[in-house]
N, C-alpha and C. Protein backbone atom coordinates (compact mmCIF):
# COMPACT_ATOMS: atom_id res chain seq x y z
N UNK A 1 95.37 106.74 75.79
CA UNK A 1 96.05 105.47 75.94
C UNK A 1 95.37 104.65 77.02
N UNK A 2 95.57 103.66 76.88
CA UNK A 2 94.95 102.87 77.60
C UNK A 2 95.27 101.91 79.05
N UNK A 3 96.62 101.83 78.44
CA UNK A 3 97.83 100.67 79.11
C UNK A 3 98.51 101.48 79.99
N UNK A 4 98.50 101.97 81.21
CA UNK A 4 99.16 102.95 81.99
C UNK A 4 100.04 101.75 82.81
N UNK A 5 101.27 102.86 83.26
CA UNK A 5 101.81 101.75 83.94
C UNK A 5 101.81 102.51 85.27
N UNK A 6 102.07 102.01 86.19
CA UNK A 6 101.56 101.68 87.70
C UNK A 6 102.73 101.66 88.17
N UNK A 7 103.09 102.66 89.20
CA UNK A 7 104.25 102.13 90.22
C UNK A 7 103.29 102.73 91.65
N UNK A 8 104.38 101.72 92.72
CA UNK A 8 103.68 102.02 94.33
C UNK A 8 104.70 102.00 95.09
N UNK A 9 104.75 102.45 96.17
CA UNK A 9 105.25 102.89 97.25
C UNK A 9 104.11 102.66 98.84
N UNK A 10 105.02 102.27 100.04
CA UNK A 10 104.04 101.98 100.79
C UNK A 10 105.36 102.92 102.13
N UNK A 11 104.44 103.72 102.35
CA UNK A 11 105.24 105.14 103.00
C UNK A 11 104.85 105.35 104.76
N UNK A 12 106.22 105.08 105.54
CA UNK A 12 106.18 104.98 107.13
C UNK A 12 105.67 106.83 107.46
N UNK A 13 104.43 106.91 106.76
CA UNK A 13 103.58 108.29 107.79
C UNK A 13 102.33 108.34 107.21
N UNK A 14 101.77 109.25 108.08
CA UNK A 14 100.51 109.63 107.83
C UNK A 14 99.94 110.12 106.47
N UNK A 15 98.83 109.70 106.14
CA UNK A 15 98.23 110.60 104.86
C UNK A 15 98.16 112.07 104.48
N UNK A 16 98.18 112.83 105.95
CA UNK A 16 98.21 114.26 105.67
C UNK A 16 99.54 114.72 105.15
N UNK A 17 100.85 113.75 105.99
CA UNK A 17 102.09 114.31 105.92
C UNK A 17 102.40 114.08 104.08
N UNK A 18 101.86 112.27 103.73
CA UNK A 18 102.65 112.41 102.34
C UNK A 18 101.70 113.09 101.55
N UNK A 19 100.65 113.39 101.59
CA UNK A 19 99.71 114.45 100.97
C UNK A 19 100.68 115.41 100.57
N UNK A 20 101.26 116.29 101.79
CA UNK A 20 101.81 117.64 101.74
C UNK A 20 103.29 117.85 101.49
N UNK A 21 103.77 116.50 101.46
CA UNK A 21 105.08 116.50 100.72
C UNK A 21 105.15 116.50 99.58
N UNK A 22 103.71 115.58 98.83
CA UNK A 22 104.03 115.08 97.63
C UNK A 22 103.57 116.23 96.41
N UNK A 23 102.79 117.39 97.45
CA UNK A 23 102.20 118.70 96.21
C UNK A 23 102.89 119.57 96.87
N UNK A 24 103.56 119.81 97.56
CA UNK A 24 104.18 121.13 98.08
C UNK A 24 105.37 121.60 97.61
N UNK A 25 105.91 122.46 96.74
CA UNK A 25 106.85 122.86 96.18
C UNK A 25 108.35 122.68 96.89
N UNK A 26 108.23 123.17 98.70
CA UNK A 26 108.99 123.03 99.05
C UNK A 26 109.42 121.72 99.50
N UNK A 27 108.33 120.67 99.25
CA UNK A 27 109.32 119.22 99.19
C UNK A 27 109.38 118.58 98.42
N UNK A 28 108.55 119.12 97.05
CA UNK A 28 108.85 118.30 95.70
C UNK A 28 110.36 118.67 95.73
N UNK A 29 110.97 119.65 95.53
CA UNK A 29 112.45 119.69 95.05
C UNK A 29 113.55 119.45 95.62
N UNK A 30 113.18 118.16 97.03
CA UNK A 30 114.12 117.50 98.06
C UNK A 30 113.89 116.33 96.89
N UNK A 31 112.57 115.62 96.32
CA UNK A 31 112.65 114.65 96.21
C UNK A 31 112.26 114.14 94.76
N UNK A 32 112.45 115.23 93.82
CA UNK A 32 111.78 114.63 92.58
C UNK A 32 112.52 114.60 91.42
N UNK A 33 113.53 113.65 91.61
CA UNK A 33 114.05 112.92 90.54
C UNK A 33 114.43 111.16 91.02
N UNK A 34 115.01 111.02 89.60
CA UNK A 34 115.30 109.41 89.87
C UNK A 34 116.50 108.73 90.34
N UNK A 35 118.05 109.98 90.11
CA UNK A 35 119.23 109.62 90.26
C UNK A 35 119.94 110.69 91.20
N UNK A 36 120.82 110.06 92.28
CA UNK A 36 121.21 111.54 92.96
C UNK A 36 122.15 112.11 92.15
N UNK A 37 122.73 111.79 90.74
CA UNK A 37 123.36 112.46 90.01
C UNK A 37 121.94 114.28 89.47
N UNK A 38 121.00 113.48 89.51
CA UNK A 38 120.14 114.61 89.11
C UNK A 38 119.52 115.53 90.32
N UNK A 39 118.43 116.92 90.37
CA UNK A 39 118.13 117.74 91.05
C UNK A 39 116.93 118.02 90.65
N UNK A 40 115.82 118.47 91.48
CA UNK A 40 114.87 119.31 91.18
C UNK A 40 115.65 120.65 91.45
N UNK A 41 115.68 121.93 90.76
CA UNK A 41 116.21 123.10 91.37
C UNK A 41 114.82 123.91 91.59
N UNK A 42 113.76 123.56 90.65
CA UNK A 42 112.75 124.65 90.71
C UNK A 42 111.41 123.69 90.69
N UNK A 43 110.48 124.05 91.71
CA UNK A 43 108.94 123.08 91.16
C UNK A 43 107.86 124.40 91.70
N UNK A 44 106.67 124.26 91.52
CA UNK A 44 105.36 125.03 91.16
C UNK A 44 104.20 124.25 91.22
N UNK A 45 103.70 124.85 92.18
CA UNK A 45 102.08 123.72 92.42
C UNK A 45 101.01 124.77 92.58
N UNK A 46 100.25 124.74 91.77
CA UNK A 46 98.48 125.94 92.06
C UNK A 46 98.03 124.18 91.83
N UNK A 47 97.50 123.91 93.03
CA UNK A 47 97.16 122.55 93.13
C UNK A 47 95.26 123.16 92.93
N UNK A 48 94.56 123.33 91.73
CA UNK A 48 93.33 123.43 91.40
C UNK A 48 93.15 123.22 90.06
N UNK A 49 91.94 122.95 90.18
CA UNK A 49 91.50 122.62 88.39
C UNK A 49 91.61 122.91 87.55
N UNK A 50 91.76 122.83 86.47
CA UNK A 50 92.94 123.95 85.30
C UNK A 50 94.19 124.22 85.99
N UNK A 51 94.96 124.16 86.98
CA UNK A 51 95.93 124.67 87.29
C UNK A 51 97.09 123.69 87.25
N UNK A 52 98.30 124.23 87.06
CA UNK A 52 99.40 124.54 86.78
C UNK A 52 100.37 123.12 87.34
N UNK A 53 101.39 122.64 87.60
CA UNK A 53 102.18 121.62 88.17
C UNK A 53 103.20 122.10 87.55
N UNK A 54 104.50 122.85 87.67
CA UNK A 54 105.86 123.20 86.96
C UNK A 54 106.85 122.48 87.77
N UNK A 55 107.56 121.63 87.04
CA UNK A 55 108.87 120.97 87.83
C UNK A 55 110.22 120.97 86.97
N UNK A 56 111.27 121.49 87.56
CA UNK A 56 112.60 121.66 86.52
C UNK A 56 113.26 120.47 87.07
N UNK A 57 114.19 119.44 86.04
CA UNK A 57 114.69 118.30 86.67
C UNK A 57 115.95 118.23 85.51
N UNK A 58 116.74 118.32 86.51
CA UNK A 58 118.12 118.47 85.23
C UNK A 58 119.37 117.53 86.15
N UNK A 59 120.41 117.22 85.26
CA UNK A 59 121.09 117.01 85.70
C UNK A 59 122.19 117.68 86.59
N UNK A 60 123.06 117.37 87.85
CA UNK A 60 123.94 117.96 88.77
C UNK A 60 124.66 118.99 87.86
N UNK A 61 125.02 118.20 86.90
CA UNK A 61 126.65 118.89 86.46
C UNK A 61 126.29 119.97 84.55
N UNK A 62 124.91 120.04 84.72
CA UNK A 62 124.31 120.73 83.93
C UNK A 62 124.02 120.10 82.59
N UNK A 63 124.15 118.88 82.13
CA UNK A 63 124.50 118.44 81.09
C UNK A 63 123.18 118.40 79.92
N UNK A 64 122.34 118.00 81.24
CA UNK A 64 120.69 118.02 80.51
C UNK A 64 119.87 118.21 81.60
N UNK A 65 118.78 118.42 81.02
CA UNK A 65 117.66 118.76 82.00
C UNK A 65 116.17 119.15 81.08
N UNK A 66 115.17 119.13 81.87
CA UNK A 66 114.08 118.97 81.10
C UNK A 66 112.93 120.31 82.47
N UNK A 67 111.59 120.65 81.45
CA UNK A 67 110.43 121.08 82.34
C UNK A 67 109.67 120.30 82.09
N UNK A 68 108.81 119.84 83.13
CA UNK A 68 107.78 119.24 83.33
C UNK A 68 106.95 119.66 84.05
N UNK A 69 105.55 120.00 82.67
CA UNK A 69 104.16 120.70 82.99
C UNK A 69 103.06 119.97 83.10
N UNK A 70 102.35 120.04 83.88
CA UNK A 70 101.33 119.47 83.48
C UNK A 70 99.82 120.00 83.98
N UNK A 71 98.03 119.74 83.55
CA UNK A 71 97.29 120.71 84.53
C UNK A 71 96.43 119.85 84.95
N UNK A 72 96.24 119.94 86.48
CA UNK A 72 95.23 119.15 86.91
C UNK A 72 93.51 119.35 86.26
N UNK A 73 92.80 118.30 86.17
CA UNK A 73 91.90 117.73 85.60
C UNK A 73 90.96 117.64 86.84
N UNK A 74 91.10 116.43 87.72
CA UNK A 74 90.22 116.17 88.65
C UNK A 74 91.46 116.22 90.06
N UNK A 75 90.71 116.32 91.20
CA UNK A 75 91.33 116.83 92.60
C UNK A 75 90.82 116.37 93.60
N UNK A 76 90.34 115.02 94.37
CA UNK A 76 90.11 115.04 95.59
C UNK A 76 90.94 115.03 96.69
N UNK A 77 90.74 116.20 97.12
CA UNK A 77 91.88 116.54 98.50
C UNK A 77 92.35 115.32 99.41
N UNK A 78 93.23 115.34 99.76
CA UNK A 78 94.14 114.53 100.61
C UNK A 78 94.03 112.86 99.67
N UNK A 79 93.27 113.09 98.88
CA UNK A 79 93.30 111.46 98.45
C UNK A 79 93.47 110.77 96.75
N UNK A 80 93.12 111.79 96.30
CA UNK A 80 93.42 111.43 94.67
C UNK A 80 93.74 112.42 94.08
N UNK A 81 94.74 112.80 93.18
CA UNK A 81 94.21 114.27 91.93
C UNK A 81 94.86 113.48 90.71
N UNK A 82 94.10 114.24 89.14
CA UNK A 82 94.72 113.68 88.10
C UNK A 82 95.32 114.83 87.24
N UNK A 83 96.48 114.94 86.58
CA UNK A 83 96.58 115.64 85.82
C UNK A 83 97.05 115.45 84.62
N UNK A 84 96.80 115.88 83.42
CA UNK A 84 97.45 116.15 81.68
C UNK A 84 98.72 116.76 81.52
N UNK A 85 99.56 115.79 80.73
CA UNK A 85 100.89 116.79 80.23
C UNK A 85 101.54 115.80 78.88
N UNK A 86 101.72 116.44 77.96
CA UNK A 86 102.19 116.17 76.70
C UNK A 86 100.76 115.00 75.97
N UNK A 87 99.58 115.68 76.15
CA UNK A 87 98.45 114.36 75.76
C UNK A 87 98.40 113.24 76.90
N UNK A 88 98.95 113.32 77.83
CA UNK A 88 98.60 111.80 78.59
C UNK A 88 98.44 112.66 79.60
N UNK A 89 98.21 111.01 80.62
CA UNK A 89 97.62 111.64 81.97
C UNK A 89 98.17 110.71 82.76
N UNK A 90 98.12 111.11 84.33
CA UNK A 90 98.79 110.40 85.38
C UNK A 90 97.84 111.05 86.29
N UNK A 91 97.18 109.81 87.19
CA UNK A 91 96.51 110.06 88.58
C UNK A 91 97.69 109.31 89.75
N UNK A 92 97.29 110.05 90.65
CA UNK A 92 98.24 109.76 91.64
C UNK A 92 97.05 109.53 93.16
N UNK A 93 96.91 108.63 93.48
CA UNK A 93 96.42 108.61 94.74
C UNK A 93 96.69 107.98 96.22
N UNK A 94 96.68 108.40 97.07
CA UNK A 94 96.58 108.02 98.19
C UNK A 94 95.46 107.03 99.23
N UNK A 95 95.83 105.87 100.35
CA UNK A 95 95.34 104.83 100.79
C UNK A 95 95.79 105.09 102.09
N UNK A 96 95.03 105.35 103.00
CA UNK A 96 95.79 105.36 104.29
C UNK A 96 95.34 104.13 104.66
N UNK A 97 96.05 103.71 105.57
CA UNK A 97 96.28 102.19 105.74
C UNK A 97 96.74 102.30 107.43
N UNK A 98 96.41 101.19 108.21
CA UNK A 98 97.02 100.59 109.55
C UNK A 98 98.33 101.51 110.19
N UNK A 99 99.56 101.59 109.38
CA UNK A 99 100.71 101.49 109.19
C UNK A 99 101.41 102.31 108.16
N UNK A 100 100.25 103.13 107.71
CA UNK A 100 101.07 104.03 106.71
C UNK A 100 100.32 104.67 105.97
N UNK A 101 100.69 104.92 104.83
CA UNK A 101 99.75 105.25 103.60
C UNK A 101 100.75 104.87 102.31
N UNK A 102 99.88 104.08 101.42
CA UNK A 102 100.05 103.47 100.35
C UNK A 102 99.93 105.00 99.32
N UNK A 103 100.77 104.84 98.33
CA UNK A 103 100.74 105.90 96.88
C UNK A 103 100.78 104.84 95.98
N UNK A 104 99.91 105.13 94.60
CA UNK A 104 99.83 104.46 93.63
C UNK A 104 99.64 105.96 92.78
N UNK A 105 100.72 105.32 91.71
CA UNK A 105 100.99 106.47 90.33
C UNK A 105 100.73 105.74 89.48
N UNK A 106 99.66 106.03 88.31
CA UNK A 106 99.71 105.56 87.32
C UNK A 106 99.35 106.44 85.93
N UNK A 107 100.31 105.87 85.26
CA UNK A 107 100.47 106.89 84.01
C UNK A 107 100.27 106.77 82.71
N UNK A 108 100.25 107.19 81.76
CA UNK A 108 100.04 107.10 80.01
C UNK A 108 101.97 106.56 80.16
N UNK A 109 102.03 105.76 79.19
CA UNK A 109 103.05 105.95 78.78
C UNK A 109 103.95 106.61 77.57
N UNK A 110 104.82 106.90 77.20
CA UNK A 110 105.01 107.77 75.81
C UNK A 110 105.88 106.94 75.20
N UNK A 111 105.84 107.21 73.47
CA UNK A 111 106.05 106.42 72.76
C UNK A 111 107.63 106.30 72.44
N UNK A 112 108.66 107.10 73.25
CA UNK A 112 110.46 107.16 72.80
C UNK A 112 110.75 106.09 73.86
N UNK A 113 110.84 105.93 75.16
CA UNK A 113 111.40 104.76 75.82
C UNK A 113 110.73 103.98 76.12
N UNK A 114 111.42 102.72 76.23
CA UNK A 114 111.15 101.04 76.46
C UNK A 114 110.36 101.26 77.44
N UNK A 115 109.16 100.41 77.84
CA UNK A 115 107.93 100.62 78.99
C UNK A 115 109.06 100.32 80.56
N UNK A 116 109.39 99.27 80.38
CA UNK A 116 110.33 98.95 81.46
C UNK A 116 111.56 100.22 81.49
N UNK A 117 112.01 100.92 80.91
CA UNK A 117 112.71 102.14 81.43
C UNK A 117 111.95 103.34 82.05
N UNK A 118 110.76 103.46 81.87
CA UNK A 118 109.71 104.61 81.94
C UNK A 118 109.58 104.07 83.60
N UNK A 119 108.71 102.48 83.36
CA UNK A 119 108.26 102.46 84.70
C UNK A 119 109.45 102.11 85.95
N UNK A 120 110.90 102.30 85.85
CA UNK A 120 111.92 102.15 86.94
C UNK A 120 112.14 103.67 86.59
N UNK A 121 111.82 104.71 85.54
CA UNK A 121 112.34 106.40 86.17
C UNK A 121 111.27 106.41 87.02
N UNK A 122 109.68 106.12 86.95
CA UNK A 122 108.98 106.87 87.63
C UNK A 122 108.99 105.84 89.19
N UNK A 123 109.36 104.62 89.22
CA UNK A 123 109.29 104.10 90.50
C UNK A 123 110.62 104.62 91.27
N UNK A 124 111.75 104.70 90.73
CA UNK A 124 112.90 105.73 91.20
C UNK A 124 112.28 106.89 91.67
N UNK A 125 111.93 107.98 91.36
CA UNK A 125 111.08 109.01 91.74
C UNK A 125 110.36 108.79 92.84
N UNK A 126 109.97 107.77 92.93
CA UNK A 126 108.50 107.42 94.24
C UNK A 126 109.41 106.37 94.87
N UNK A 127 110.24 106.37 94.89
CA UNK A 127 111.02 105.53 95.92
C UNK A 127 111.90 106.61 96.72
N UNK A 128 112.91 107.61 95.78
CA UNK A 128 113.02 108.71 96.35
C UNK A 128 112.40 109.78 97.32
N UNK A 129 110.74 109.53 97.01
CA UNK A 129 110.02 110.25 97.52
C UNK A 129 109.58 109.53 99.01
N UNK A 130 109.86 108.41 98.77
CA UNK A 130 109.65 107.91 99.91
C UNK A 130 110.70 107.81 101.07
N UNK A 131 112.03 108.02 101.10
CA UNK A 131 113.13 107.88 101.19
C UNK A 131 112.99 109.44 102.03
N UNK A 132 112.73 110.51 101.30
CA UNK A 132 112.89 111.91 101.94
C UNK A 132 111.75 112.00 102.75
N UNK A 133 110.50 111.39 102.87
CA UNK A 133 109.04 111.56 103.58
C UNK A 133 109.34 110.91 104.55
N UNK A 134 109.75 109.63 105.06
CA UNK A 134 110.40 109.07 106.33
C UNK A 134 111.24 109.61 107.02
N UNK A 135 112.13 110.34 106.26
CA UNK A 135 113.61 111.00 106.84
C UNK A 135 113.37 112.03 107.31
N UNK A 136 111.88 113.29 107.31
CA UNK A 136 111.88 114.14 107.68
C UNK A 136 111.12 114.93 108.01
């Protein structure tokens, strides 16, 4: 696909810190969903080439919930990695900046929801993520 959509976040810390929040198991599952009705309960990072990304994201009260796999492709440490899941792809990279460090996600989109619902779950997500990386 061609047409990825793009969400950003501009995050009050250092590049190392949102580096290690944003692949580390133990703070993906403070911060990786879109609604506080929902939870990460379980995530999984072998952050290397061919390797692995497992994230469980379900709802509080059990109603639904989904896994999300995917395997990294390309990896530059502290500053870019890309990875594959269901045929598409999403790179995620990092900008350290003056005042912070900038994240830019950009993704394949898939063909069941409206582009504008896709790109407010995944900017929810990275707003969340930004929300728990300041706070702690």
């Amino acid at each position: 696909m061609n047409n990825k959509i793009t969400v950003t976040a501009m995050i009050n810390a250092d590049f190392k810190k949102v580096w290690e929040y944003y692949t580390d198991p133990i703070h993906i599952v403070n911060w990786n969903f879109a609604d506080p009705s929902w939870h990460c309960p379980k995530a999984e990072n072998n952050m290397s080439i061919g390797g692995t990304y497992k994230a469980r994201m379900e709802a509080k009260d059990g109603s639904f919930g989904f896994d999300f796999e995917a395997v990294y492709t390309e990896i530059e440490d502290g500053k870019q990695f890309t990875y594959v899941f269901g045929g598409r792809s999403a790179t995620v990279k990092l900008n350290s900046l003056e005042k912070g460090t900038e994240i830019i996600v950009a993704f394949d989109p898939e063909t069941q929801n409206p582009l504008e619902m896709q790109q407010q779950g995944w900017q929810a997500i990275l707003d969340n993520f930004k929300l728990y990386t300041e706070n702690n």
